[in-house]
N, C-alpha and C. Protein backbone atom coordinates (compact mmCIF):
# COMPACT_ATOMS: atom_id res chain seq x y z
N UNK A 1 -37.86 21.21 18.01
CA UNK A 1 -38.39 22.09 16.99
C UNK A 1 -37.22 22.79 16.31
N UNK A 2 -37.28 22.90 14.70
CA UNK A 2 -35.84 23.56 14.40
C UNK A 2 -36.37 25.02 14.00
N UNK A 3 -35.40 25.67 14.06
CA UNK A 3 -35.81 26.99 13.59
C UNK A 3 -35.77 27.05 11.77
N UNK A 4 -36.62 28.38 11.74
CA UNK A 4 -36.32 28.50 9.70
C UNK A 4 -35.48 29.44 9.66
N UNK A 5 -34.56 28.80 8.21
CA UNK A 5 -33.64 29.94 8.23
C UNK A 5 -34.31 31.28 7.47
N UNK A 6 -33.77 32.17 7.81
CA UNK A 6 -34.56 33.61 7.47
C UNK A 6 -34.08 33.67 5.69
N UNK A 7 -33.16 32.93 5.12
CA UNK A 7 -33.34 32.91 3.58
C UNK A 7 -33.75 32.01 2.72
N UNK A 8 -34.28 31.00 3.64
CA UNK A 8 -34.61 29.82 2.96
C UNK A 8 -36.59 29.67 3.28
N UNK A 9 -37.15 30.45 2.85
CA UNK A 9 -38.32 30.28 3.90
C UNK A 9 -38.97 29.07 4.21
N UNK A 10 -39.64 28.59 5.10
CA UNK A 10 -40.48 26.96 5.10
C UNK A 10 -39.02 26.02 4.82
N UNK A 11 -37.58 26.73 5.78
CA UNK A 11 -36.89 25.24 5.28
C UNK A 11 -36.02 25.50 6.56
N UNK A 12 -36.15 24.50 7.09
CA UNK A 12 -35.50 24.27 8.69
C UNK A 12 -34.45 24.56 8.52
N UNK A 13 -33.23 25.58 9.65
CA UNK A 13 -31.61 25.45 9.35
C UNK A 13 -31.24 24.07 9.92
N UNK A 14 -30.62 23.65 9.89
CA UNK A 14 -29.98 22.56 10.51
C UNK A 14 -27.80 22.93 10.55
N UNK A 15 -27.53 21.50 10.82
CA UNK A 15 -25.95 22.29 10.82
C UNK A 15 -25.45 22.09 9.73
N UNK A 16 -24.47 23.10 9.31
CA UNK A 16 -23.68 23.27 8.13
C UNK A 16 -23.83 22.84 7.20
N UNK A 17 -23.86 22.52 6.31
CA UNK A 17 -23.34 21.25 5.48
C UNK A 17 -22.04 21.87 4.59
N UNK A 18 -21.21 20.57 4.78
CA UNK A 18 -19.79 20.73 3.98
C UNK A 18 -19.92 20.70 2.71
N UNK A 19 -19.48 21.08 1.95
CA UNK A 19 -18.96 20.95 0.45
C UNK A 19 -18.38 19.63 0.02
N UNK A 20 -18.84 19.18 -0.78
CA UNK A 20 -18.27 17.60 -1.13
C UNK A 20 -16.60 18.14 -1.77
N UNK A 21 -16.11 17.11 -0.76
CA UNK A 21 -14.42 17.29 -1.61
C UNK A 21 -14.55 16.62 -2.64
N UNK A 22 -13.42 17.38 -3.12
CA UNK A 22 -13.52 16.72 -4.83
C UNK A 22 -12.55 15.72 -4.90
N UNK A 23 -12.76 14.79 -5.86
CA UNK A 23 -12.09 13.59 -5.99
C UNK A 23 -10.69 13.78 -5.93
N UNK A 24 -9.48 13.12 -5.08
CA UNK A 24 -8.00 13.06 -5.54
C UNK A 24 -7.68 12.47 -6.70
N UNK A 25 -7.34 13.21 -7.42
CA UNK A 25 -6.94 12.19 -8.67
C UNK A 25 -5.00 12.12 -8.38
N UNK A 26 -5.18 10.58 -8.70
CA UNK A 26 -3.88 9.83 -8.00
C UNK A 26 -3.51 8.89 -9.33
N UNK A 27 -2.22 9.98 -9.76
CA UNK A 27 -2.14 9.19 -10.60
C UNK A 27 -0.98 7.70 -10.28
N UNK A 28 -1.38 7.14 -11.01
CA UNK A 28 -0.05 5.40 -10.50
C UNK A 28 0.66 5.41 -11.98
N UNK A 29 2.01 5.40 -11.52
CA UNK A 29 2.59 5.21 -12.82
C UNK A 29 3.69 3.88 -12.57
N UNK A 30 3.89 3.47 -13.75
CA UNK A 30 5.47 2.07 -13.52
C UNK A 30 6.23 2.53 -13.42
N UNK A 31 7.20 3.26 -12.45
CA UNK A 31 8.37 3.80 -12.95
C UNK A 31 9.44 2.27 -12.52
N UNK A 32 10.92 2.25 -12.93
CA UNK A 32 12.09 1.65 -12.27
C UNK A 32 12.09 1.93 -11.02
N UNK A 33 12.45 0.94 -9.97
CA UNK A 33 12.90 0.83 -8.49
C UNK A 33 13.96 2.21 -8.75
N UNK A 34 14.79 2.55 -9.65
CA UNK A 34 15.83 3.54 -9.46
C UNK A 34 15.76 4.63 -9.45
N UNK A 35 14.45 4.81 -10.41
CA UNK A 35 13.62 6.48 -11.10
C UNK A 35 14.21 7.63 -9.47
N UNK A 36 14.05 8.47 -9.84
CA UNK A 36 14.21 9.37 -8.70
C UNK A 36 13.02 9.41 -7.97
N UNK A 37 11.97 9.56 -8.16
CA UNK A 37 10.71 9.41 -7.37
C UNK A 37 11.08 8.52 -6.09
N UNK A 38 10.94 7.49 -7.67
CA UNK A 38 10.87 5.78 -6.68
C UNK A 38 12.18 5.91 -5.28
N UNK A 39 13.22 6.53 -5.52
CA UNK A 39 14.55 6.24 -4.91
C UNK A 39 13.94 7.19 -3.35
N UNK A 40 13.69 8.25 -4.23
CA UNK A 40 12.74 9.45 -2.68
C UNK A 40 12.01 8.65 -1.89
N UNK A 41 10.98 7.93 -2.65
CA UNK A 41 9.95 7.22 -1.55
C UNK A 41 10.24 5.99 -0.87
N UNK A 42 11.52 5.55 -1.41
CA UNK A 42 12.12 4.27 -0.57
C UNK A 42 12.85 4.23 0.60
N UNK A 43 13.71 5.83 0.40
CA UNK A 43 14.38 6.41 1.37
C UNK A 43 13.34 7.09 2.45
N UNK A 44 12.38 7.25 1.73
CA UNK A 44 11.15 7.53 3.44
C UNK A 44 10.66 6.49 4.02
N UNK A 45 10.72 5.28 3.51
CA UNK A 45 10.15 4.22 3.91
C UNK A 45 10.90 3.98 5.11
N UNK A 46 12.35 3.65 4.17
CA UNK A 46 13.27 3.76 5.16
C UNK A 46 13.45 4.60 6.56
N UNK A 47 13.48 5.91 6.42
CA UNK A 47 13.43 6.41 7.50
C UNK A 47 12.42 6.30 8.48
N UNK A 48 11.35 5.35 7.98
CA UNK A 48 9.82 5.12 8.68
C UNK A 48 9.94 3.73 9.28
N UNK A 49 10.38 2.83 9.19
CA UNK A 49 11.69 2.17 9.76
C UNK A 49 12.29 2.45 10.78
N UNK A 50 13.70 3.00 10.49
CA UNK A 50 14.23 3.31 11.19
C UNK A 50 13.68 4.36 12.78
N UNK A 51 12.67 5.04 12.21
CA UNK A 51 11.94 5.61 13.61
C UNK A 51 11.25 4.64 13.96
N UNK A 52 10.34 3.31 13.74
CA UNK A 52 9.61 2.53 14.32
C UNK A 52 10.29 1.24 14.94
N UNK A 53 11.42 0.81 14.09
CA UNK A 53 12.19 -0.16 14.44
C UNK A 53 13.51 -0.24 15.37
N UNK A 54 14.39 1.24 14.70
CA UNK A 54 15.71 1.33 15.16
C UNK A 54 16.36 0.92 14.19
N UNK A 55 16.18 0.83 13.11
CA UNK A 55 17.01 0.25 12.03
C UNK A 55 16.05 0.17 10.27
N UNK A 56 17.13 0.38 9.34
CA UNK A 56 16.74 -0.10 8.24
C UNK A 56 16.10 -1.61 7.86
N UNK A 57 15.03 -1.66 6.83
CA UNK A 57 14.94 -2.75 6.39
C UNK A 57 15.70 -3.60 5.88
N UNK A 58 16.54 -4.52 6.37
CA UNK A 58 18.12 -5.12 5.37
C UNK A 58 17.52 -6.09 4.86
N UNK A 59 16.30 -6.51 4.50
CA UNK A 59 15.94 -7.40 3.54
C UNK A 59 16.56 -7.40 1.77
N UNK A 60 17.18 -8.55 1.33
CA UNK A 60 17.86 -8.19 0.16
C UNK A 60 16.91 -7.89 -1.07
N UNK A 61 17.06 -7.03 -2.16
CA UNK A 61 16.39 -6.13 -2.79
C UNK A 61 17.27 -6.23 -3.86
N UNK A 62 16.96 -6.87 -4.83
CA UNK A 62 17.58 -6.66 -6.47
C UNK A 62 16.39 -5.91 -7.47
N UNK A 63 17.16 -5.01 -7.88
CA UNK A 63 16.31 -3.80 -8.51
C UNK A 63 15.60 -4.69 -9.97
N UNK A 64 16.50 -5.62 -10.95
CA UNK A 64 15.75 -6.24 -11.66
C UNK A 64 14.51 -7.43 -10.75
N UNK A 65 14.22 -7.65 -9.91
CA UNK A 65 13.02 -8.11 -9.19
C UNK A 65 11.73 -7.51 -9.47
N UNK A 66 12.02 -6.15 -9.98
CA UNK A 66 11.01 -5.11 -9.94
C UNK A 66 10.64 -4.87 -11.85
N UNK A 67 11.17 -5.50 -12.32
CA UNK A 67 11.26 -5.43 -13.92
C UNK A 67 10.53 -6.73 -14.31
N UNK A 68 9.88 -6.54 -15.49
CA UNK A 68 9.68 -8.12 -16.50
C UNK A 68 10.46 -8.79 -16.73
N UNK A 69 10.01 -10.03 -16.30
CA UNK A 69 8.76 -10.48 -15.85
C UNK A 69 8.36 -10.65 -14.65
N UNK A 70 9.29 -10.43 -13.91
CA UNK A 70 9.42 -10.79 -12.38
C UNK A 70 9.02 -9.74 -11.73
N UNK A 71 8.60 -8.82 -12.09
CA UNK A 71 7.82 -8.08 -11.11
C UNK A 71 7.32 -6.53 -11.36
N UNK A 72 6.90 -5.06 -10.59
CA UNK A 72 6.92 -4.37 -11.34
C UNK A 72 6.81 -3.07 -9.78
N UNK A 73 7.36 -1.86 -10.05
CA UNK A 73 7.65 -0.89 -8.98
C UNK A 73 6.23 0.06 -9.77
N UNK A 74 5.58 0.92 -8.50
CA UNK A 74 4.59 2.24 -9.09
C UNK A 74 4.87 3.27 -7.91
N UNK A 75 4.65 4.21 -8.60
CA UNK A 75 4.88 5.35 -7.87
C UNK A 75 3.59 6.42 -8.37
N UNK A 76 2.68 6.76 -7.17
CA UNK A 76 1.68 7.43 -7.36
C UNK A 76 1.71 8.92 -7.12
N UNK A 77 1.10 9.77 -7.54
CA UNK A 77 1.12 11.34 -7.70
C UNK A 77 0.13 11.87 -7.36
N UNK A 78 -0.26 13.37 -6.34
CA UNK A 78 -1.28 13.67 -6.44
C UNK A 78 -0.40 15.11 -6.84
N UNK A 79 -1.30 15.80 -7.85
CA UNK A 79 -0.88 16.81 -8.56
C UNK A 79 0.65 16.82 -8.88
N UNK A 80 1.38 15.88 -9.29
CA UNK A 80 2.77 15.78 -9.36
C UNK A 80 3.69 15.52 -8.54
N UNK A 81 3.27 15.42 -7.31
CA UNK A 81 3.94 15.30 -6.01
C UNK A 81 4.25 13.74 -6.09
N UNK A 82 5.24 13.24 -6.06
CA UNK A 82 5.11 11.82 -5.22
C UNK A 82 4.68 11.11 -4.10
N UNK A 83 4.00 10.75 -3.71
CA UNK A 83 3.10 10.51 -2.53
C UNK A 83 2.95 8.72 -1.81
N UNK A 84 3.12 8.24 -2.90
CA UNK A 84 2.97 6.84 -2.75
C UNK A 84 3.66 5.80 -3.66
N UNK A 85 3.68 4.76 -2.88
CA UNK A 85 4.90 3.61 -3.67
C UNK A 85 4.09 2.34 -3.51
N UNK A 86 4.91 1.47 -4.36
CA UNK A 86 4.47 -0.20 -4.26
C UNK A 86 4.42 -0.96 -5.08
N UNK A 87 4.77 -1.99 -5.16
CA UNK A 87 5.88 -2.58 -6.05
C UNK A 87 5.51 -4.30 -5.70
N UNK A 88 5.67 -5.49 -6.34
CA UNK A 88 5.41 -6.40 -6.22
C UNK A 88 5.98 -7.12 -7.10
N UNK A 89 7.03 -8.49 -6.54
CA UNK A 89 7.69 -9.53 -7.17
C UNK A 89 7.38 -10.57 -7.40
N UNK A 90 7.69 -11.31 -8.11
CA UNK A 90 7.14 -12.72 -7.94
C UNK A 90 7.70 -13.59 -6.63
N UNK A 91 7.14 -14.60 -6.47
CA UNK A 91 7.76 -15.59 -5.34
C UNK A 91 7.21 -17.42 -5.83
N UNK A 92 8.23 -18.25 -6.04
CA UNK A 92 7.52 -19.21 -6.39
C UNK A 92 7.73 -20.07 -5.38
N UNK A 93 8.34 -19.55 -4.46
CA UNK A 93 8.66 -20.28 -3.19
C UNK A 93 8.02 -20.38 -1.97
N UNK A 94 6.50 -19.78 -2.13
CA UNK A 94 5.40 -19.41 -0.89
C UNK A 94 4.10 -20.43 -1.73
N UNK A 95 4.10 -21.10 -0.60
CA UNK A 95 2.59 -21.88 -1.68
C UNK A 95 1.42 -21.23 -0.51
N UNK A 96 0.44 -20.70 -1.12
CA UNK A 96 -0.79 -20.08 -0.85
C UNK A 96 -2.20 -20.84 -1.53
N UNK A 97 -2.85 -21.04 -1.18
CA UNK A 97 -4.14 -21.83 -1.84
C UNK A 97 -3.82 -22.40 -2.97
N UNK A 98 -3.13 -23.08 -2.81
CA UNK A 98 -2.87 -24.11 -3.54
C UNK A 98 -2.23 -23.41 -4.70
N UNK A 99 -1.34 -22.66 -4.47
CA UNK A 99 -0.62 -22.48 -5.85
C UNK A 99 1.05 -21.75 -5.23
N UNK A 100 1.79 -21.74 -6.16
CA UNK A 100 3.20 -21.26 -6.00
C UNK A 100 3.43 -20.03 -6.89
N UNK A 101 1.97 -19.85 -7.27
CA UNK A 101 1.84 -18.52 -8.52
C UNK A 101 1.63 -17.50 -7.70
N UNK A 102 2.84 -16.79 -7.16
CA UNK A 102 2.59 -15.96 -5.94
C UNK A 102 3.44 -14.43 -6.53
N UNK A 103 3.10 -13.49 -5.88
CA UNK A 103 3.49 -12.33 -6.32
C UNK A 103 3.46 -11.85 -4.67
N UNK A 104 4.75 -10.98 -4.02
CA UNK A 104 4.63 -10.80 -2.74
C UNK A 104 5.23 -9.04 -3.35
N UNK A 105 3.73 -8.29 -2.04
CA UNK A 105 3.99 -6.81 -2.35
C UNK A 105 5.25 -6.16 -1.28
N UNK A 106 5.94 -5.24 -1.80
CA UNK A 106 7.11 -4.83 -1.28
C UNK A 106 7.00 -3.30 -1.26
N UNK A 107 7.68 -2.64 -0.65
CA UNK A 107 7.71 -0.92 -0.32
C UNK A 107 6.32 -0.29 -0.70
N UNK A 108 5.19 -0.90 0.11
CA UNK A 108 4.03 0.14 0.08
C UNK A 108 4.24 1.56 1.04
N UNK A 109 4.06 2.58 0.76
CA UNK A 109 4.54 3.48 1.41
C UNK A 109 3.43 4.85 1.10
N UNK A 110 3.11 5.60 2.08
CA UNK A 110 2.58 7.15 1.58
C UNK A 110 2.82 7.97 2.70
N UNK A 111 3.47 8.80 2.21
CA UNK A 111 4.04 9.93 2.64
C UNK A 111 3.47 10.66 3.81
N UNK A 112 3.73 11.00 5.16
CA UNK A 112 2.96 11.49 5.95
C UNK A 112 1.97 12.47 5.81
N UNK A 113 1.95 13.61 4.63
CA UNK A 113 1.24 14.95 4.34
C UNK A 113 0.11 13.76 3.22
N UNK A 114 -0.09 12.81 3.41
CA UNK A 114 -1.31 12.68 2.22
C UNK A 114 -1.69 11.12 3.09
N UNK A 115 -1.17 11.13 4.01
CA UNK A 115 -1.70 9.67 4.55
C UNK A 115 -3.58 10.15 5.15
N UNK A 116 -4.38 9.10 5.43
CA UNK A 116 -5.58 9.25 5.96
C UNK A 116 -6.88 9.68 4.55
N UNK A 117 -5.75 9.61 3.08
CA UNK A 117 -7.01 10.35 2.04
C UNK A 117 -7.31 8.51 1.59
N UNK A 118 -6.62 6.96 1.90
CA UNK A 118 -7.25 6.31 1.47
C UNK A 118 -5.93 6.00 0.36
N UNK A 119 -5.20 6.51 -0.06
CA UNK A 119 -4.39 6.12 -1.03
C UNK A 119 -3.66 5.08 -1.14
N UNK A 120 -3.19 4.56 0.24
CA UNK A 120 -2.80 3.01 0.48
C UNK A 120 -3.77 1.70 -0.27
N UNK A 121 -5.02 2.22 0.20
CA UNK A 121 -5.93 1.13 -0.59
C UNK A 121 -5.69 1.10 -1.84
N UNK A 122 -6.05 2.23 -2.50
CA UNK A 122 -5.46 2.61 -3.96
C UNK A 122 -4.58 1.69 -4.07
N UNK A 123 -3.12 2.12 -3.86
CA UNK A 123 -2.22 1.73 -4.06
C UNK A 123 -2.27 0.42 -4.44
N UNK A 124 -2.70 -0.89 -3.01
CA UNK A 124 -2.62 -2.33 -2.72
C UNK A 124 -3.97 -2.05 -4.09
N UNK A 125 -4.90 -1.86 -4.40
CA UNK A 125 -5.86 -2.64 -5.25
C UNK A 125 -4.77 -3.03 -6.37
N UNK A 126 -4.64 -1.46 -6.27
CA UNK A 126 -3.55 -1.62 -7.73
C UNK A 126 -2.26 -2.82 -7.97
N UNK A 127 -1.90 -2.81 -7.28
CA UNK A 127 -0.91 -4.03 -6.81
C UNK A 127 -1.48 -5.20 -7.18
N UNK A 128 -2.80 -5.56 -6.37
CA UNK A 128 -3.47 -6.97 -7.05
C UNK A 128 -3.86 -7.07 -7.95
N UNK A 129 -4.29 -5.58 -8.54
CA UNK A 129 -4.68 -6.24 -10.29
C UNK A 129 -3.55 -6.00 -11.09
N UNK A 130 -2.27 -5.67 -10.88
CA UNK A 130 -1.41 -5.87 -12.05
C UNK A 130 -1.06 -7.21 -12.26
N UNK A 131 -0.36 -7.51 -10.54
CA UNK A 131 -0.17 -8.85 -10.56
C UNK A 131 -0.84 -10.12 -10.66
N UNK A 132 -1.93 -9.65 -10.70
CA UNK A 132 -3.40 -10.81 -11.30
C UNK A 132 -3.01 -10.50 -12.88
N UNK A 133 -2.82 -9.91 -13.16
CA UNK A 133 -2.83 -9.41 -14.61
C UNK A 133 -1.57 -10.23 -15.54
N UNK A 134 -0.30 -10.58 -14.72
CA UNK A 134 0.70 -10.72 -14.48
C UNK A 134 0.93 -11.95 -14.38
N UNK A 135 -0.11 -12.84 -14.31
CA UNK A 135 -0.34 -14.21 -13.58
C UNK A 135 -0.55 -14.65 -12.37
N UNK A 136 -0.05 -13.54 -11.12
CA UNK A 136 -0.01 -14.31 -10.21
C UNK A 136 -1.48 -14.83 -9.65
N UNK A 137 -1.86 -16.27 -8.81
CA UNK A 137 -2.62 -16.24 -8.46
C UNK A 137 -3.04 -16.03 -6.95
N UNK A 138 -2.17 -15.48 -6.61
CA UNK A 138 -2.41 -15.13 -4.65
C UNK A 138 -0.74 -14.02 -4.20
N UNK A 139 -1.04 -13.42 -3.17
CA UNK A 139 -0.32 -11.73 -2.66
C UNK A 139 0.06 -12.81 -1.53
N UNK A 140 0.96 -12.21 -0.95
CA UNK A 140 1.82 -12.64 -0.10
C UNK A 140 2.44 -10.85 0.52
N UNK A 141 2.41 -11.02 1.36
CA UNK A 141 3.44 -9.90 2.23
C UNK A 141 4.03 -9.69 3.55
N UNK A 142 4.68 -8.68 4.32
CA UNK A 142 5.43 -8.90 5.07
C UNK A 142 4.99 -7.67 5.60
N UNK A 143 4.79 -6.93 6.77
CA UNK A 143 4.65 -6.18 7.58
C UNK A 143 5.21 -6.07 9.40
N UNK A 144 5.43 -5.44 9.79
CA UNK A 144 5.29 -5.76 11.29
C UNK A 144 4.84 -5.11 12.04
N UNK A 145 4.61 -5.77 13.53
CA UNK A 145 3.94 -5.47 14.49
C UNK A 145 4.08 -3.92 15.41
N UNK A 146 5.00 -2.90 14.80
CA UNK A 146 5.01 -1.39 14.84
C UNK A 146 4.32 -0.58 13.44
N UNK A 147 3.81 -1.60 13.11
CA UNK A 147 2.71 -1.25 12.10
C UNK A 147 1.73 -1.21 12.27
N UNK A 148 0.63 -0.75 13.01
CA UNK A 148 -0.98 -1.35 13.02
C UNK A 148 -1.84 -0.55 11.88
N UNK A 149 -0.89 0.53 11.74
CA UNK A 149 -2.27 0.81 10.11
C UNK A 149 -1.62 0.26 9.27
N UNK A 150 -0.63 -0.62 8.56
CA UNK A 150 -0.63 -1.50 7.52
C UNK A 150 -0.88 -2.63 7.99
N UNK A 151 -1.34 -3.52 9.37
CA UNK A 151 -1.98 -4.73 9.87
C UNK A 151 -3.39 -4.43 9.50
N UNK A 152 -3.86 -3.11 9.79
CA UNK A 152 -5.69 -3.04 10.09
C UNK A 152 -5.59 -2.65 8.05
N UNK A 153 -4.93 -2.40 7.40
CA UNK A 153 -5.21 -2.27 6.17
C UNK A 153 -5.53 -3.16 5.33
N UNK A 154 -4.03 -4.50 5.65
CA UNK A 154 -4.29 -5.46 4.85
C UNK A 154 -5.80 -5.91 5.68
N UNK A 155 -5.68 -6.26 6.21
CA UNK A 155 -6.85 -7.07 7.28
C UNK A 155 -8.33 -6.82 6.66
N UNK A 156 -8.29 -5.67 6.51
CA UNK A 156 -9.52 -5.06 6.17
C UNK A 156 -10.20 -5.39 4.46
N UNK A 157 -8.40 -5.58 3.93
CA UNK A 157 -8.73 -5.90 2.01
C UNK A 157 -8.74 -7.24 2.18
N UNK A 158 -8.80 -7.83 3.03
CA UNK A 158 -9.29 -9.68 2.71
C UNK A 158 -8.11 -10.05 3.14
N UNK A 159 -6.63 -10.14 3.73
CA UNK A 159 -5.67 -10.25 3.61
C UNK A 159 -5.60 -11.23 5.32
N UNK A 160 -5.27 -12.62 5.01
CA UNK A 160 -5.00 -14.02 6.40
C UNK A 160 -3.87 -13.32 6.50
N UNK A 161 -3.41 -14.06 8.20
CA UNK A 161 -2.20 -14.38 8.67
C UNK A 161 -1.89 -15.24 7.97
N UNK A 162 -0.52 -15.47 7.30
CA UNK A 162 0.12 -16.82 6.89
C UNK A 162 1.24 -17.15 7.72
N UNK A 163 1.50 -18.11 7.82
CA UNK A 163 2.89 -18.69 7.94
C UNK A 163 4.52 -17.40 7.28
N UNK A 164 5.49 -17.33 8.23
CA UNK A 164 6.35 -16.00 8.08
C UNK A 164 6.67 -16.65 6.93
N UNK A 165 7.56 -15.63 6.13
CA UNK A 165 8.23 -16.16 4.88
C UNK A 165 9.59 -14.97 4.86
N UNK A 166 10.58 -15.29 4.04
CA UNK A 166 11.52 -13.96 3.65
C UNK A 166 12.19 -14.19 4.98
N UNK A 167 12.90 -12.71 4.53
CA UNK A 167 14.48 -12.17 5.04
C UNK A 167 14.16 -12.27 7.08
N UNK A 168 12.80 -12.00 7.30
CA UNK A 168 12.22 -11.95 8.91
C UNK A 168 11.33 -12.78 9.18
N UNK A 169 11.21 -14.28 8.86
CA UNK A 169 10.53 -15.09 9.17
C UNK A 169 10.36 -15.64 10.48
N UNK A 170 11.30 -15.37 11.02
CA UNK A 170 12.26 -15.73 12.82
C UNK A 170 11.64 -14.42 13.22
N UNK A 171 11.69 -13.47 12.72
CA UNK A 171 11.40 -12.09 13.45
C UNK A 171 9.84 -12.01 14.44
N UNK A 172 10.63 -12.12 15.87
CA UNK A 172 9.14 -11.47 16.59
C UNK A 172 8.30 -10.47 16.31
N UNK A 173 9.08 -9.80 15.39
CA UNK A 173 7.98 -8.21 15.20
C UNK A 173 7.30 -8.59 13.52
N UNK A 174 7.85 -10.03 13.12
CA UNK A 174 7.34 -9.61 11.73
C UNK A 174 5.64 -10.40 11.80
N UNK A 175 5.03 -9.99 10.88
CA UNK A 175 3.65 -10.24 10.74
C UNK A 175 3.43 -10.41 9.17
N UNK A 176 3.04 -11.98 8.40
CA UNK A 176 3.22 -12.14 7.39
C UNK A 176 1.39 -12.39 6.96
N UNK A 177 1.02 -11.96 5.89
CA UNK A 177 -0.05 -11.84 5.38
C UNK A 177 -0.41 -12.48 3.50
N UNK A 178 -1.06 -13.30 3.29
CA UNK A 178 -1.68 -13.22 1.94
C UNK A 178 -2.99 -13.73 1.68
N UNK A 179 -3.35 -13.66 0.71
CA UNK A 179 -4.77 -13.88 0.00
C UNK A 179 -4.65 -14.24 -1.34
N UNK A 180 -5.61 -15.02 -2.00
CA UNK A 180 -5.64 -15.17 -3.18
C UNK A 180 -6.61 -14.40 -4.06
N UNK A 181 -5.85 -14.62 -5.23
CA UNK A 181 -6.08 -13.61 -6.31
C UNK A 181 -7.26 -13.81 -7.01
C-alpha cells in the first residue's frame, strides 16, 4: 500500500524522481593533428598509455595523414573544454569486406572528468560518417587488451575481430577490430 503525499492529494508518494539532465552539447570540430587542443589530448592519450602499458604508443604518425585527402583529426568540446579526440586515415593496405577502401580510426581519447557521459560513441559515430563521407567503405582499428572499455565499445558499435594490422600486429596485447561502412 503506498502512502499519499500530503501535497499531492489522491496521488501516491513514491521515490524521488530525478530531474532529466539536460542534453551535453558536444561540440566536434576538424582541427590539425598540431592545433593545441589536438596536441593536449594526444599527450593524455599518451600518458593513458604509458600508465596501462609502461610505455608510449611508438606507432609512426605523420601529421599530413590527418589532412586531405588522406584523412582527418576532431577534437570535441563540452562548454569549451577539450574533452575528446579522433581522427581517422586512410589505409589501402587492409582489405575488409571486400574492399581496400579502408579508413583506420586513430587517437580516440576522452578525458577522465567527462568519461561515462557516452561521448566516445559520439565521437566513433562521428568518425564513421566522415569517413563514409570520405569514401571509405569499412573502419579498421587497433586497440589493446589493457583496454576493455574501448574492446566493450567497439564491440558494442558492430565492430569484428580482424586479423592484426600496423605498427603491433605481432603484439600480444594488441586487439585489432573493423566493420564495414
Amino acid at each position: 500500500m503506498h502512502s499519499l503525499s500530503s501535497d499531492a492529494p489522491g496521488v501516491a508518494a513514491g521515490p524521488p524522481v530525478e530531474a532529466p539532465r539536460p542534453a551535453l552539447r558536444l561540440e566536434i570540430e576538424r582541427v590539425p593533428i598540431t592545433a593545441p587542443d589536438a596536441v593536449l589530448l594526444v599527450e593524455q592519450v599518451q600518458e593513458e598509455y604509458v600508465a596501462r602499458y609502461g610505455g608510449r604508443d611508438e606507432s609512426p604518425i605523420d601529421a599530413s595523414e590527418f589532412e586531405d585527402p588522406t584523412g582527418m583529426f576532431f577534437v570535441g568540446r563540452l562548454d569549451g573544454v577539450p574533452v575528446t579526440s579522433g581522427a581517422w586515415r586512410r589505409r589501402t593496405d587492409i582489405l575488409l569486406a571486400g574492399t581496400t577502401r579502408t579508413a583506420e580510426v586513430k587517437r580516440m581519447y576522452v578525458a577522465p572528468p567527462a568519461r561515462g557521459l557516452g561521448l566516445a560513441r559520439r565521437m566513433l559515430a562521428h568518425l564513421e560518417a566522415t569517413a563514409r563521407d570520405a569514401g571509405a567503405e569499412a573502419i579498421v582499428l587497433e586497440t589493446g587488451e589493457k583496454q576493455p572499455e574501448a574492446i566493450e565499445l567497439y564491440s558494442s558499435a558492430g565492430y569484428d575481430r580482424i586479423e592484426g594490422f600496423g605498427y603491433y600486429r605481432d603484439s600480444p596485447l594488441s586487439r585489432c577490430f573493423g566493420k564495414p561502412l
